[in-house]
N, C-alpha and C. Protein backbone atom coordinates (compact mmCIF):
# COMPACT_ATOMS: atom_id res chain seq x y z
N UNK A 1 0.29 -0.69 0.00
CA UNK A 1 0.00 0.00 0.00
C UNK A 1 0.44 1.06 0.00
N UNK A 2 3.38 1.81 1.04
CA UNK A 2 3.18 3.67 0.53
C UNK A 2 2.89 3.87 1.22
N UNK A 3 1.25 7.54 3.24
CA UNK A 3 1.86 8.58 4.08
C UNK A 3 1.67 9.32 3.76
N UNK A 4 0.19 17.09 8.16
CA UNK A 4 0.42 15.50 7.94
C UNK A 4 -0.31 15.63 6.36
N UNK A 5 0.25 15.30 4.47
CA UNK A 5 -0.46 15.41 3.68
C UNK A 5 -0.31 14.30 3.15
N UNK A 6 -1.86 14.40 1.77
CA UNK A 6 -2.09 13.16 1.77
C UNK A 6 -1.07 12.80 0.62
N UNK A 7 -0.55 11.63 0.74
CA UNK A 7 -0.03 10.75 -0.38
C UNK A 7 0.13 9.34 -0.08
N UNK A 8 0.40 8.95 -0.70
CA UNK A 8 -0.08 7.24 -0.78
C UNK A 8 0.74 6.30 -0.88
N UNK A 9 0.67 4.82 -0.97
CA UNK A 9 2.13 4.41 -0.99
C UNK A 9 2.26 4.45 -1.73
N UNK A 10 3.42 5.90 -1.10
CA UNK A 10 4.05 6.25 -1.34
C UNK A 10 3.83 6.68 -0.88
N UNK A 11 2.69 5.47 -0.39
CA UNK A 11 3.06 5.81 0.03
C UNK A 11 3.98 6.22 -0.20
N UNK A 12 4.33 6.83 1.76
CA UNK A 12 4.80 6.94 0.93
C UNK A 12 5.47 6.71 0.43
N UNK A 13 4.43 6.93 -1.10
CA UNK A 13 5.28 6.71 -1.18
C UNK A 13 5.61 5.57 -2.25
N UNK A 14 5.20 6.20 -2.67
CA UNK A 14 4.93 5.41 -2.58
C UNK A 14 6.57 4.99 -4.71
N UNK A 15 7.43 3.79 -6.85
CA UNK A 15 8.03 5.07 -7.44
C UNK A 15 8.58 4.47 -9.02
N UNK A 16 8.08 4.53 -10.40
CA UNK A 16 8.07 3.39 -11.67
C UNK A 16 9.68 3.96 -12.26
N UNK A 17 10.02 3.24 -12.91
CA UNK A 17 11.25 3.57 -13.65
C UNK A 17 10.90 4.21 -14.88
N UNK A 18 12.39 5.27 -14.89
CA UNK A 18 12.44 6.35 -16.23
C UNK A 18 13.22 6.48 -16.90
N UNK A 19 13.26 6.67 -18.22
CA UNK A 19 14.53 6.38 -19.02
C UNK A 19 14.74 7.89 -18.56
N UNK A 20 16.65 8.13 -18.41
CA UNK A 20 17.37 9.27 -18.25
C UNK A 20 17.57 9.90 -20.15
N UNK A 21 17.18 10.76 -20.15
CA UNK A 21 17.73 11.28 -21.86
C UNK A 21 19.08 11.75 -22.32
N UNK A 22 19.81 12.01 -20.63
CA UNK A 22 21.43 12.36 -21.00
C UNK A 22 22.19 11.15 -20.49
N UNK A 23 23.38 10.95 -20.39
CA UNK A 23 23.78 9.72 -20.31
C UNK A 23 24.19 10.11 -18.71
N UNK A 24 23.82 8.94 -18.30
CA UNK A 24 24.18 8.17 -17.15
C UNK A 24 25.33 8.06 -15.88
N UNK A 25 26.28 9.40 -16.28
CA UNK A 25 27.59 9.70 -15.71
C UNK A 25 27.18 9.52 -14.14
N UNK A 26 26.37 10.19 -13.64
CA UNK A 26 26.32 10.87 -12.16
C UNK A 26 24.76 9.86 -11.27
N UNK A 27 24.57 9.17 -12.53
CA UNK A 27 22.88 8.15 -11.84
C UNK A 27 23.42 7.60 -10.16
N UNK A 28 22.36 7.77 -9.69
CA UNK A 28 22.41 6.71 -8.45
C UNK A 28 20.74 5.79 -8.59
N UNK A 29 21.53 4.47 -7.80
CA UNK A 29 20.95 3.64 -7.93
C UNK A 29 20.36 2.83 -6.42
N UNK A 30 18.95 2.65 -6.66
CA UNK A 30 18.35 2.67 -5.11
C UNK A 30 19.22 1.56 -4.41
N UNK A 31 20.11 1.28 -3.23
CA UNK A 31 19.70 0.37 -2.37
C UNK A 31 19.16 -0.20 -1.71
N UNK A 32 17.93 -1.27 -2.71
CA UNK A 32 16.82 -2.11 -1.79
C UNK A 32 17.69 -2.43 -0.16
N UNK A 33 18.65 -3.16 -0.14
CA UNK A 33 18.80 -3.79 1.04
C UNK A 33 18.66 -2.62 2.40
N UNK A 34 18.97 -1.45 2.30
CA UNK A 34 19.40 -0.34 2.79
C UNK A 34 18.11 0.83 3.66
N UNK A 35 17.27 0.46 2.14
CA UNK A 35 15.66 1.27 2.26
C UNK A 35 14.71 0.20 2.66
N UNK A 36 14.25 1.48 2.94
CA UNK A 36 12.72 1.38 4.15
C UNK A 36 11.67 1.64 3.69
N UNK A 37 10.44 1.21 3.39
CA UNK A 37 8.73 1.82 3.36
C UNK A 37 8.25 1.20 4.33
N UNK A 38 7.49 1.84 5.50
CA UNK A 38 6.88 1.51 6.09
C UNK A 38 5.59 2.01 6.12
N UNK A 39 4.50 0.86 6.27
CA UNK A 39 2.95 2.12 6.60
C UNK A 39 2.04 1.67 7.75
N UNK A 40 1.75 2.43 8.54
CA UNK A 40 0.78 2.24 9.97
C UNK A 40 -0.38 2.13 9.26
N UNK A 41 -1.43 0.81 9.57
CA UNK A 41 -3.21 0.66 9.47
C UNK A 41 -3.51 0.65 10.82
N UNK A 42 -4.95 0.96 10.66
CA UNK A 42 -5.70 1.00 12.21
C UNK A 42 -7.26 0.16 11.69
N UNK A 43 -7.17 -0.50 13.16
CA UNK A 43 -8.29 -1.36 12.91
C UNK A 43 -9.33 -1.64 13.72
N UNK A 44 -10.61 -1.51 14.20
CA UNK A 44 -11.65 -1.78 15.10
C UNK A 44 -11.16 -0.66 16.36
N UNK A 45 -10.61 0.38 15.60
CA UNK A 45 -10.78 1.90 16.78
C UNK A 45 -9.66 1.93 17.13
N UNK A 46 -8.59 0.86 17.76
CA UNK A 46 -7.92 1.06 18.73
C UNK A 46 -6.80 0.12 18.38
N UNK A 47 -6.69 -0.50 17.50
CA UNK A 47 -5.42 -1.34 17.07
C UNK A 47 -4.52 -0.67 15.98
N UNK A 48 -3.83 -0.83 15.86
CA UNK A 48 -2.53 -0.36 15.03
C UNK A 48 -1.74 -0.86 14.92
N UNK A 49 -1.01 -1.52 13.19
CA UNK A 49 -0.13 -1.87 13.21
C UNK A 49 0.82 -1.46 11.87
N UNK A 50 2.15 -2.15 11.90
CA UNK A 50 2.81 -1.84 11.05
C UNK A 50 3.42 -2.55 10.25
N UNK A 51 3.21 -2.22 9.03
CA UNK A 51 3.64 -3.25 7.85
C UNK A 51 4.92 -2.48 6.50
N UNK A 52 5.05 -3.29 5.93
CA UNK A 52 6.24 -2.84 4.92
C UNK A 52 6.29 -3.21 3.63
N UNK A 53 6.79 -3.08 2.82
CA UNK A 53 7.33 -3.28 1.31
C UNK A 53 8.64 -3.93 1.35
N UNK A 54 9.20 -4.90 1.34
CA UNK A 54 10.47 -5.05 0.72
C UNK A 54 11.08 -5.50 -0.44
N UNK A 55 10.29 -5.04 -1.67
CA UNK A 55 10.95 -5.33 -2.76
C UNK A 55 10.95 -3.70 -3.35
N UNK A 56 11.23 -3.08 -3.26
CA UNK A 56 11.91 -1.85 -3.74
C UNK A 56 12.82 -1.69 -4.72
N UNK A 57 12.65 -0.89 -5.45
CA UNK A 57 14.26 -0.47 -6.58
C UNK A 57 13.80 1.37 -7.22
N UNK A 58 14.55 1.36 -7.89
CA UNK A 58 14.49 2.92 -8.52
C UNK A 58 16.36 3.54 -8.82
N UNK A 59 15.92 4.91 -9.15
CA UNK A 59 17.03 5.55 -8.83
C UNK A 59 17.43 7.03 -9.05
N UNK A 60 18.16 7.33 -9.58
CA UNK A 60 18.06 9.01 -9.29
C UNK A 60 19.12 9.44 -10.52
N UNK A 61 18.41 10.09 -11.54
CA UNK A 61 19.79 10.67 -12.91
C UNK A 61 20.28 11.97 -12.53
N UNK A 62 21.47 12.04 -13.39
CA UNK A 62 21.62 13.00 -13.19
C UNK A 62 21.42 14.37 -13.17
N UNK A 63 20.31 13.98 -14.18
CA UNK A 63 19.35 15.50 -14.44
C UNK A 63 18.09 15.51 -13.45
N UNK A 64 18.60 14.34 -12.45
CA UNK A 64 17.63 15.02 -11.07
C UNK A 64 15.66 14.37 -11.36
N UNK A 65 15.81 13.29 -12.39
CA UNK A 65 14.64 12.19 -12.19
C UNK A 65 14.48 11.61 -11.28
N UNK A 66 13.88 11.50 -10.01
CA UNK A 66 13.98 10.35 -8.98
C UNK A 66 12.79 9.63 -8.94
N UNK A 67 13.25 8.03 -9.19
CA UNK A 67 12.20 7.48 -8.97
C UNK A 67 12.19 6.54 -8.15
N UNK A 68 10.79 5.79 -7.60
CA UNK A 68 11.45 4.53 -7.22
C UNK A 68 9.74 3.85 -7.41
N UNK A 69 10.01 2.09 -7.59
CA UNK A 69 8.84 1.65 -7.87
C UNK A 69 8.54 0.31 -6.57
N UNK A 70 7.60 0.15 -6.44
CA UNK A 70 7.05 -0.57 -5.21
C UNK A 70 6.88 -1.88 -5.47
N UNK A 71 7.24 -3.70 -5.01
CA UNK A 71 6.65 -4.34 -5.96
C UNK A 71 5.59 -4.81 -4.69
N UNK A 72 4.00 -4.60 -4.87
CA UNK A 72 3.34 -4.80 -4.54
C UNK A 72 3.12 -6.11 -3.48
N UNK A 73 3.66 -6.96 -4.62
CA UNK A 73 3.25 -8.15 -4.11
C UNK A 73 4.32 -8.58 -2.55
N UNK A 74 5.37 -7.64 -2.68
CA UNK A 74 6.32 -8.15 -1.51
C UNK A 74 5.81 -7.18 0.10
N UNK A 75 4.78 -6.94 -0.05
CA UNK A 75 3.87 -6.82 1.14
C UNK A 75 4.24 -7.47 2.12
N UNK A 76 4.93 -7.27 3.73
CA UNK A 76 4.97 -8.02 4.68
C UNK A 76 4.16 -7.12 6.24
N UNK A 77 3.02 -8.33 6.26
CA UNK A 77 2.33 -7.74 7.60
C UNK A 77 2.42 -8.27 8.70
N UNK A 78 3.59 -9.54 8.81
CA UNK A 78 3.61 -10.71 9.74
C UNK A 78 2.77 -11.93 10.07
N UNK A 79 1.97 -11.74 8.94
CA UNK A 79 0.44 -12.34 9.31
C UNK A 79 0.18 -13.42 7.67
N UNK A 80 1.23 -13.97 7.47
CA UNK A 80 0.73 -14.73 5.73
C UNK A 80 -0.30 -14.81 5.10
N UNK A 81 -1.22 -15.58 6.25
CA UNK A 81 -2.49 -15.17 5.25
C UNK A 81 -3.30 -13.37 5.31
N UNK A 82 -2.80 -12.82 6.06
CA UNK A 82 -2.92 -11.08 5.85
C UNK A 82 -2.24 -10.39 4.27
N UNK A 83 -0.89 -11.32 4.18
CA UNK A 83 -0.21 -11.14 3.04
C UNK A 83 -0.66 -11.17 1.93
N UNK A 84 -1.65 -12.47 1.99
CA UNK A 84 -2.21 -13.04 0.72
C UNK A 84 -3.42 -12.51 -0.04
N UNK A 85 -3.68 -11.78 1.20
CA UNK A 85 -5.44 -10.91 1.39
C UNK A 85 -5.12 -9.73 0.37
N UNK A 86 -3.74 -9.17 1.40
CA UNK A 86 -3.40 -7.98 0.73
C UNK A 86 -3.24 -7.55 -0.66
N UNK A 87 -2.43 -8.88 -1.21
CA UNK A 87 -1.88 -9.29 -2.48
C UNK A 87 -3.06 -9.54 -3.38
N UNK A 88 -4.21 -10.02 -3.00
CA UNK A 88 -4.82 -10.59 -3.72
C UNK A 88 -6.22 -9.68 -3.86
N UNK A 89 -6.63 -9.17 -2.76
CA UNK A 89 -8.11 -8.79 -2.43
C UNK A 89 -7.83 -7.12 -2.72
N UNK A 90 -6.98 -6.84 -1.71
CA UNK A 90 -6.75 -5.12 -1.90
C UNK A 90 -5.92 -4.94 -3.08
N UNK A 91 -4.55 -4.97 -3.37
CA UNK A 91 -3.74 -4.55 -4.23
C UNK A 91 -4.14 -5.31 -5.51
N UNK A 92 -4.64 -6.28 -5.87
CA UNK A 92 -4.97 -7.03 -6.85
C UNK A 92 -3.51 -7.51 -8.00
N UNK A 93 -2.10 -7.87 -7.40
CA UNK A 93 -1.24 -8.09 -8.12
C UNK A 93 -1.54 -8.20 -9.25
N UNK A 94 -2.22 -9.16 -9.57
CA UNK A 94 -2.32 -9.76 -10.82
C UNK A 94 -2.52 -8.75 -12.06
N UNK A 95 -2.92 -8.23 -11.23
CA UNK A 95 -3.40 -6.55 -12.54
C UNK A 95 -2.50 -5.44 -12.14
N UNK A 96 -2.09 -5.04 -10.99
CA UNK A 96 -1.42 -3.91 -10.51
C UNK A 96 -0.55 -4.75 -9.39
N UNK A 97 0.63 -4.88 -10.45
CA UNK A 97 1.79 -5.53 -9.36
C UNK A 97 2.65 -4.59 -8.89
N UNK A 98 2.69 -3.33 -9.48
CA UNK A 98 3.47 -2.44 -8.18
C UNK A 98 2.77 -1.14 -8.58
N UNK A 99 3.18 -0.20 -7.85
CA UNK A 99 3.39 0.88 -7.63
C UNK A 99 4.24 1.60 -7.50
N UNK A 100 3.95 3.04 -8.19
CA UNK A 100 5.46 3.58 -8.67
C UNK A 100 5.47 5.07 -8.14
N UNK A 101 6.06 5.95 -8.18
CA UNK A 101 6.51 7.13 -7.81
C UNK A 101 7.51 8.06 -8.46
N UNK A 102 7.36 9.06 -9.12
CA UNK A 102 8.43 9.90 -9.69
C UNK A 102 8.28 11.41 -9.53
N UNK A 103 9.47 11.55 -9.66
CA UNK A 103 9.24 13.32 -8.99
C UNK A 103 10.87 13.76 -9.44
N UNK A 104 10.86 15.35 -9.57
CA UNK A 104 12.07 16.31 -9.74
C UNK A 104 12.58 16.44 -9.01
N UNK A 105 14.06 16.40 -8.81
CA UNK A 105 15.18 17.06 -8.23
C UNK A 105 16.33 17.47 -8.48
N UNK A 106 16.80 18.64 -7.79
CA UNK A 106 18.02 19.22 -8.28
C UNK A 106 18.95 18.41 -8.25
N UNK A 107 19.76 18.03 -9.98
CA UNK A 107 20.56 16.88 -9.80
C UNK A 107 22.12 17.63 -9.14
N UNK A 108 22.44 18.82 -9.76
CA UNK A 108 23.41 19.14 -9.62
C UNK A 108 23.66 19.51 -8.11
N UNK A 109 22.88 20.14 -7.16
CA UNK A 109 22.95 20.22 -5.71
C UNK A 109 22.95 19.12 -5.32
N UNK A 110 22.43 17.87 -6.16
CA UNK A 110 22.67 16.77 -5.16
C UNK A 110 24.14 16.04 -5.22
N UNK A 111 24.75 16.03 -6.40
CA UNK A 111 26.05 15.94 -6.89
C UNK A 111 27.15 16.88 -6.02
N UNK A 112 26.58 17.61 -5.80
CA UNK A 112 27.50 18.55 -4.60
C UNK A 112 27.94 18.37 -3.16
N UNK A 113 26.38 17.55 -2.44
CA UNK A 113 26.02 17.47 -1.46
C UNK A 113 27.68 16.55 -0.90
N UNK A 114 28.13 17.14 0.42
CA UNK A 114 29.18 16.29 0.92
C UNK A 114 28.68 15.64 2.05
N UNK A 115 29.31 14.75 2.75
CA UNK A 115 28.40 13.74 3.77
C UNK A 115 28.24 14.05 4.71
N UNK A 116 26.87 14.03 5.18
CA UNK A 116 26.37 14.75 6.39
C UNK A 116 26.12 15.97 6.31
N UNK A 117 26.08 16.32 4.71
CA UNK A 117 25.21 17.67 4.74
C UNK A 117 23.67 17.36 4.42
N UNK A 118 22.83 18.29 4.41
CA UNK A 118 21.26 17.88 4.56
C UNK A 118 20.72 18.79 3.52
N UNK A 119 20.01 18.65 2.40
CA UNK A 119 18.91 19.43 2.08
C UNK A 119 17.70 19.04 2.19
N UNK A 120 16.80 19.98 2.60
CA UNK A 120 15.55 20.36 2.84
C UNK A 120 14.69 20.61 1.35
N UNK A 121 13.97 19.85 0.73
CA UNK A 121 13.08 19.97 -0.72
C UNK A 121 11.25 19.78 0.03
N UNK A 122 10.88 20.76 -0.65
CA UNK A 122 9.51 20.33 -0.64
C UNK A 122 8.73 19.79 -2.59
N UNK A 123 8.86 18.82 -2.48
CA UNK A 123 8.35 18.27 -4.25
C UNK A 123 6.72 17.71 -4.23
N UNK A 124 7.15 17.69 -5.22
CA UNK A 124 5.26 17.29 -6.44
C UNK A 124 6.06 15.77 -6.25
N UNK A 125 5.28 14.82 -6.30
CA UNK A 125 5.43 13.02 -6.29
C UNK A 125 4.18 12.79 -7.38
N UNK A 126 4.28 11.84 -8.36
CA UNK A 126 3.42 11.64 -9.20
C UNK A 126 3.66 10.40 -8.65
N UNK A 127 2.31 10.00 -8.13
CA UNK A 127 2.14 8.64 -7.43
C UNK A 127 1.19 7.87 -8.53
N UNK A 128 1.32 6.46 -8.99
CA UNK A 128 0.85 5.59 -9.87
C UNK A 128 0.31 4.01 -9.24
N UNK A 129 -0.78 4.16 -8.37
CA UNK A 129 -1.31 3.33 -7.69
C UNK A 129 -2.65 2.30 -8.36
N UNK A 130 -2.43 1.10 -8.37
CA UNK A 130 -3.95 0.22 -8.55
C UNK A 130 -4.54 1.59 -10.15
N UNK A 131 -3.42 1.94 -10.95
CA UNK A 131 -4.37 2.20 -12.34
C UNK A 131 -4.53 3.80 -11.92
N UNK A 132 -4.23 4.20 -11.07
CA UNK A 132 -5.12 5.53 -10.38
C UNK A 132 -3.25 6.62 -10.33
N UNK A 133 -3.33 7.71 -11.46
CA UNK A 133 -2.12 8.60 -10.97
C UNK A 133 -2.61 10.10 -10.67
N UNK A 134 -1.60 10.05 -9.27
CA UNK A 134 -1.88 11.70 -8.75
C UNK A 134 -0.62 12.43 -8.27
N UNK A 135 -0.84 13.98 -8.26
CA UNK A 135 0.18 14.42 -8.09
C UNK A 135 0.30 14.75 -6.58
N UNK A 136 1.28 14.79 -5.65
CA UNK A 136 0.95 15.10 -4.06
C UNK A 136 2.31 15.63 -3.90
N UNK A 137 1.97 16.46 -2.53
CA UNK A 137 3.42 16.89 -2.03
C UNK A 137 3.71 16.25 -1.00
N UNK A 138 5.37 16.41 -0.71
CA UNK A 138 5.70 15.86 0.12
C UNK A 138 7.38 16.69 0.44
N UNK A 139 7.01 16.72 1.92
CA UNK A 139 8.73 17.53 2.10
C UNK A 139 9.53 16.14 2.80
N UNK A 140 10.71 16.60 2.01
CA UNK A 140 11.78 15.17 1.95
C UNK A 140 12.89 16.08 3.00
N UNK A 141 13.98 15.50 2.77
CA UNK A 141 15.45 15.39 3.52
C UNK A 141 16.09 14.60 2.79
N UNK A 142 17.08 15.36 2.17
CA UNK A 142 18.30 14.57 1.36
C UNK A 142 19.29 14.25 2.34
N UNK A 143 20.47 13.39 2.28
CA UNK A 143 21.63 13.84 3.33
C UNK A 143 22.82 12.62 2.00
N UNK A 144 23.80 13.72 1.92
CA UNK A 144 24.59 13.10 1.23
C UNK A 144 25.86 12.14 2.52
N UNK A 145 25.91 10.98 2.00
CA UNK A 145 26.82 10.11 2.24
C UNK A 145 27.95 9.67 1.61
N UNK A 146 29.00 8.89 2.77
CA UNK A 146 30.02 8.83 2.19
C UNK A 146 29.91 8.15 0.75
N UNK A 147 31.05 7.91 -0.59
CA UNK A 147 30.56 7.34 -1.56
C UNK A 147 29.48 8.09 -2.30
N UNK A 148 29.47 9.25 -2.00
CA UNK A 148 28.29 10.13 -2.81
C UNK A 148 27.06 9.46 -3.06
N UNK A 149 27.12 8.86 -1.73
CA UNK A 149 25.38 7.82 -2.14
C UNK A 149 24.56 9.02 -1.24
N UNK A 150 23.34 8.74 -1.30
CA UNK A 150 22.10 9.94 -1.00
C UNK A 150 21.15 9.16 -0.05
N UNK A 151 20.65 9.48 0.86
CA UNK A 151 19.65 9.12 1.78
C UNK A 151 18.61 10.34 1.53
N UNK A 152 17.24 9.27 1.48
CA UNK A 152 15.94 10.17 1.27
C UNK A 152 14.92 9.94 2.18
N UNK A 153 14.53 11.00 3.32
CA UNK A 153 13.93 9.96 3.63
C UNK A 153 12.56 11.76 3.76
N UNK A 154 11.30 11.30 4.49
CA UNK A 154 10.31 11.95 4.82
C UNK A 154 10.00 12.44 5.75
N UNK A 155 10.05 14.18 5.78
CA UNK A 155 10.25 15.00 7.34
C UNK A 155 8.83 14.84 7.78
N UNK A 156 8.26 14.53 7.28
CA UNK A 156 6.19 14.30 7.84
C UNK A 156 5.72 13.19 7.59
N UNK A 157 5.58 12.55 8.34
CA UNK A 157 4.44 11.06 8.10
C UNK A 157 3.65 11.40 6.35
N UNK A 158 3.16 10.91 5.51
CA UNK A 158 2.18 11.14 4.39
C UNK A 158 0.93 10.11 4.73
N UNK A 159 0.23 10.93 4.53
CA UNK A 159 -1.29 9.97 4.25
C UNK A 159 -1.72 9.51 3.57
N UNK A 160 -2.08 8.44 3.57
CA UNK A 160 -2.63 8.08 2.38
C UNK A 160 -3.85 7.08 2.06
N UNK A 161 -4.95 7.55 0.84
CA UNK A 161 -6.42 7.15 1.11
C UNK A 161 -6.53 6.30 0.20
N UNK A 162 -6.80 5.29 0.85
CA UNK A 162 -7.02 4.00 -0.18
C UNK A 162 -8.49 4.48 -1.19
N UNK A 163 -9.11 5.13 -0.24
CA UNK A 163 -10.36 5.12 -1.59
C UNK A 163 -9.93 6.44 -2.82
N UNK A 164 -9.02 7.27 -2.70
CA UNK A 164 -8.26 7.84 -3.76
C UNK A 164 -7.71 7.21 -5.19
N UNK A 165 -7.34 5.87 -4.40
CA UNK A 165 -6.73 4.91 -5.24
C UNK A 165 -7.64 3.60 -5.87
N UNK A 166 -8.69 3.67 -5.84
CA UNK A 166 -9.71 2.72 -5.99
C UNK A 166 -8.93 1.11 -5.11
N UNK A 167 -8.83 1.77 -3.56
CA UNK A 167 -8.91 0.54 -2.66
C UNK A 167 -9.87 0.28 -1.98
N UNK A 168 -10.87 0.95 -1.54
CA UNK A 168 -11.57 1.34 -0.87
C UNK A 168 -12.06 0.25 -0.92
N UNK A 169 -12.98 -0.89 -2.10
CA UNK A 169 -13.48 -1.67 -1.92
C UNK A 169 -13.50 -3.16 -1.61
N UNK A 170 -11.76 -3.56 -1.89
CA UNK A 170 -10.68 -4.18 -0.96
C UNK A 170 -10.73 -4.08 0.09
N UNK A 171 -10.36 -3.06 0.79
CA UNK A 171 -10.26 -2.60 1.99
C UNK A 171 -11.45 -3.16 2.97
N UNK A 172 -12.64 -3.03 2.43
CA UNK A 172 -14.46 -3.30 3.05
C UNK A 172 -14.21 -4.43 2.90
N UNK A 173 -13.64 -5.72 1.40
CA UNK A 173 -14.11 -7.05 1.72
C UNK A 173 -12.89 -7.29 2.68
N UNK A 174 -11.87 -6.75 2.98
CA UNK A 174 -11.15 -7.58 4.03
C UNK A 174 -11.72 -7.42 5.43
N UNK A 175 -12.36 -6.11 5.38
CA UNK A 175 -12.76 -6.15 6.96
C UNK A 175 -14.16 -7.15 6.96
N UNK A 176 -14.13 -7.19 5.89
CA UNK A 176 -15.53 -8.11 5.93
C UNK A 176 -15.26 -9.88 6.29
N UNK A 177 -14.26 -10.33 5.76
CA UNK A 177 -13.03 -11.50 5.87
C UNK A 177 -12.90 -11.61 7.02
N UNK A 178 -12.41 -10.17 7.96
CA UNK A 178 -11.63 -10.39 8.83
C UNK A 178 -12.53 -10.42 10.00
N UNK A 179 -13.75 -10.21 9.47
CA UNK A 179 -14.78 -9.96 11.09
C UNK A 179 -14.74 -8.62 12.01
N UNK A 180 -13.84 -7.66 11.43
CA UNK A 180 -13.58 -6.78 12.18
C UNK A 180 -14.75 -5.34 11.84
N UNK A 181 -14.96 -4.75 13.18
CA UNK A 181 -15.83 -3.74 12.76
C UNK A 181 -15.96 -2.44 12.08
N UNK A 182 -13.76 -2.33 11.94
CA UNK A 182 -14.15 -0.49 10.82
C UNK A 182 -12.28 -1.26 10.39
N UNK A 183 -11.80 -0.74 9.77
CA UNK A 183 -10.73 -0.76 9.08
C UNK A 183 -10.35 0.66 8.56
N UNK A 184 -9.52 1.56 9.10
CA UNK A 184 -9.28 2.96 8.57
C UNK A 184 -8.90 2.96 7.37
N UNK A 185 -9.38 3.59 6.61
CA UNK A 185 -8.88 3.81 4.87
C UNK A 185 -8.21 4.69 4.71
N UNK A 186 -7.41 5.14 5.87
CA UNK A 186 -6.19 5.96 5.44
C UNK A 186 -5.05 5.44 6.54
N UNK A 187 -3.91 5.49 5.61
CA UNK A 187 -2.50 4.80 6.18
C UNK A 187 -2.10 5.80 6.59
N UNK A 188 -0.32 5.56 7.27
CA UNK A 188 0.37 6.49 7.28
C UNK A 188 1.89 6.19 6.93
N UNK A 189 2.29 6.66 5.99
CA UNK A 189 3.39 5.93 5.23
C UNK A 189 4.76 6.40 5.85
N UNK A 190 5.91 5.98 6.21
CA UNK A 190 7.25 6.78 6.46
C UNK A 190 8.35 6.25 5.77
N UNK A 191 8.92 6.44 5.11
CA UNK A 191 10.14 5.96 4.01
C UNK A 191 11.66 6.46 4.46
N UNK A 192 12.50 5.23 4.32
CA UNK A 192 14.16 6.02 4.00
C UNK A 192 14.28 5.02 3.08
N UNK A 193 15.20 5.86 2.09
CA UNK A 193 15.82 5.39 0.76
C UNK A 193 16.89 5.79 0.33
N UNK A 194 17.98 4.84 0.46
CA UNK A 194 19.51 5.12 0.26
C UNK A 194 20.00 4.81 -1.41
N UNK A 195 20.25 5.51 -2.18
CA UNK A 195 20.64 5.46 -3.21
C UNK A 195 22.25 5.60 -3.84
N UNK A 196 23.18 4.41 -4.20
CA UNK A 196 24.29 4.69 -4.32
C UNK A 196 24.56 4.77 -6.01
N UNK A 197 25.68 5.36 -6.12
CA UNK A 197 26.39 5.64 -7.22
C UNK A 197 26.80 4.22 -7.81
């Protein structure tokens, strides 16, 4: 599912791949092992929990494309058959196996950035969810690292509304599955994403 304004996973967050049009000198390239999506659900009033993405990739050109794309299906809620629900009932793999995310940034300030310095961006995210694309903001935090690799991560929780994304009706048959009495249709997404050279 992708994260106070609204955006989605992507959450948040939520990010598809882009061809670069100049060549490739200065690209960074996401480190799945490294990055994080995480998103908080709430359930029957008073439960809350937290789940993740770990199949991630993307990356960042040098003319300052950043993307990164979600693969749906690697959904982990601790709960397998929650997994399968997710995969199958809400996100509908089979038709919408990920979700993607792309947005502008200054390539050349980021090429600059030395380690342990920080910039502060507030960007547009063109989020591409379940068939459904929107544009949302979101204020980030760059921080350049050693190796001129880049950490991204999100200075505000993002929100994000499943019925924006045509989940909404997923969302109802699982609580309907699950026996439970409300299921919140809005997440809250928090991301870090390390991208190396």
């Amino acid at each position: 599912m992708i994260l106070s304004k609204k955006i989605p996973a992507i959450s948040v967050l939520f990010l598809g791949l882009a061809a670069a049009s100049a060549p490739a000198v200065a690209d960074w390239t996401l480190d799945g092992a490294a990055s994080s999506l995480y998103y908080v659900t709430s359930k029957a009033a008073a439960i809350s929990e937290v789940n993740r993405f770990t199949g991630l990739s993307g990356r960042v050109t040098d003319a300052g494309q950043a993307t990164l794309d979600i693969d749906l299906g690697s959904v982990a809620t601790n709960i397998e058959i929650r997994d399968q629900r997710m995969r199958e009932i809400v996100f509908q793999v089979d038709q919408f196996p990920s979700a993607s995310v792309v947005l502008q940034v200054d390539g050349a300030a980021l090429s600059a950035l030395k380690p342990g310095e920080v910039r502060e961006q507030q960007v547009e995210a063109r989020l591409s969810l379940h068939g459904v694309e929107q544009t949302l903001p979101a204020r980030v935090a760059i921080t350049g690292l050693a190796g001129g690799a880049l950490q991204v991560h999100n200075l505000e929780p993002l929100l994000v509304a499943a019925g924006s994304y045509g989940l909404a009706a997923g969302v109802e048959q699982l609580r309907e599955i699950a026996g439970l009495p409300s299921i919140n249709p809005n997440i809250v997404v928090n991301f870090t994403l390390v991208y190396r050279r």
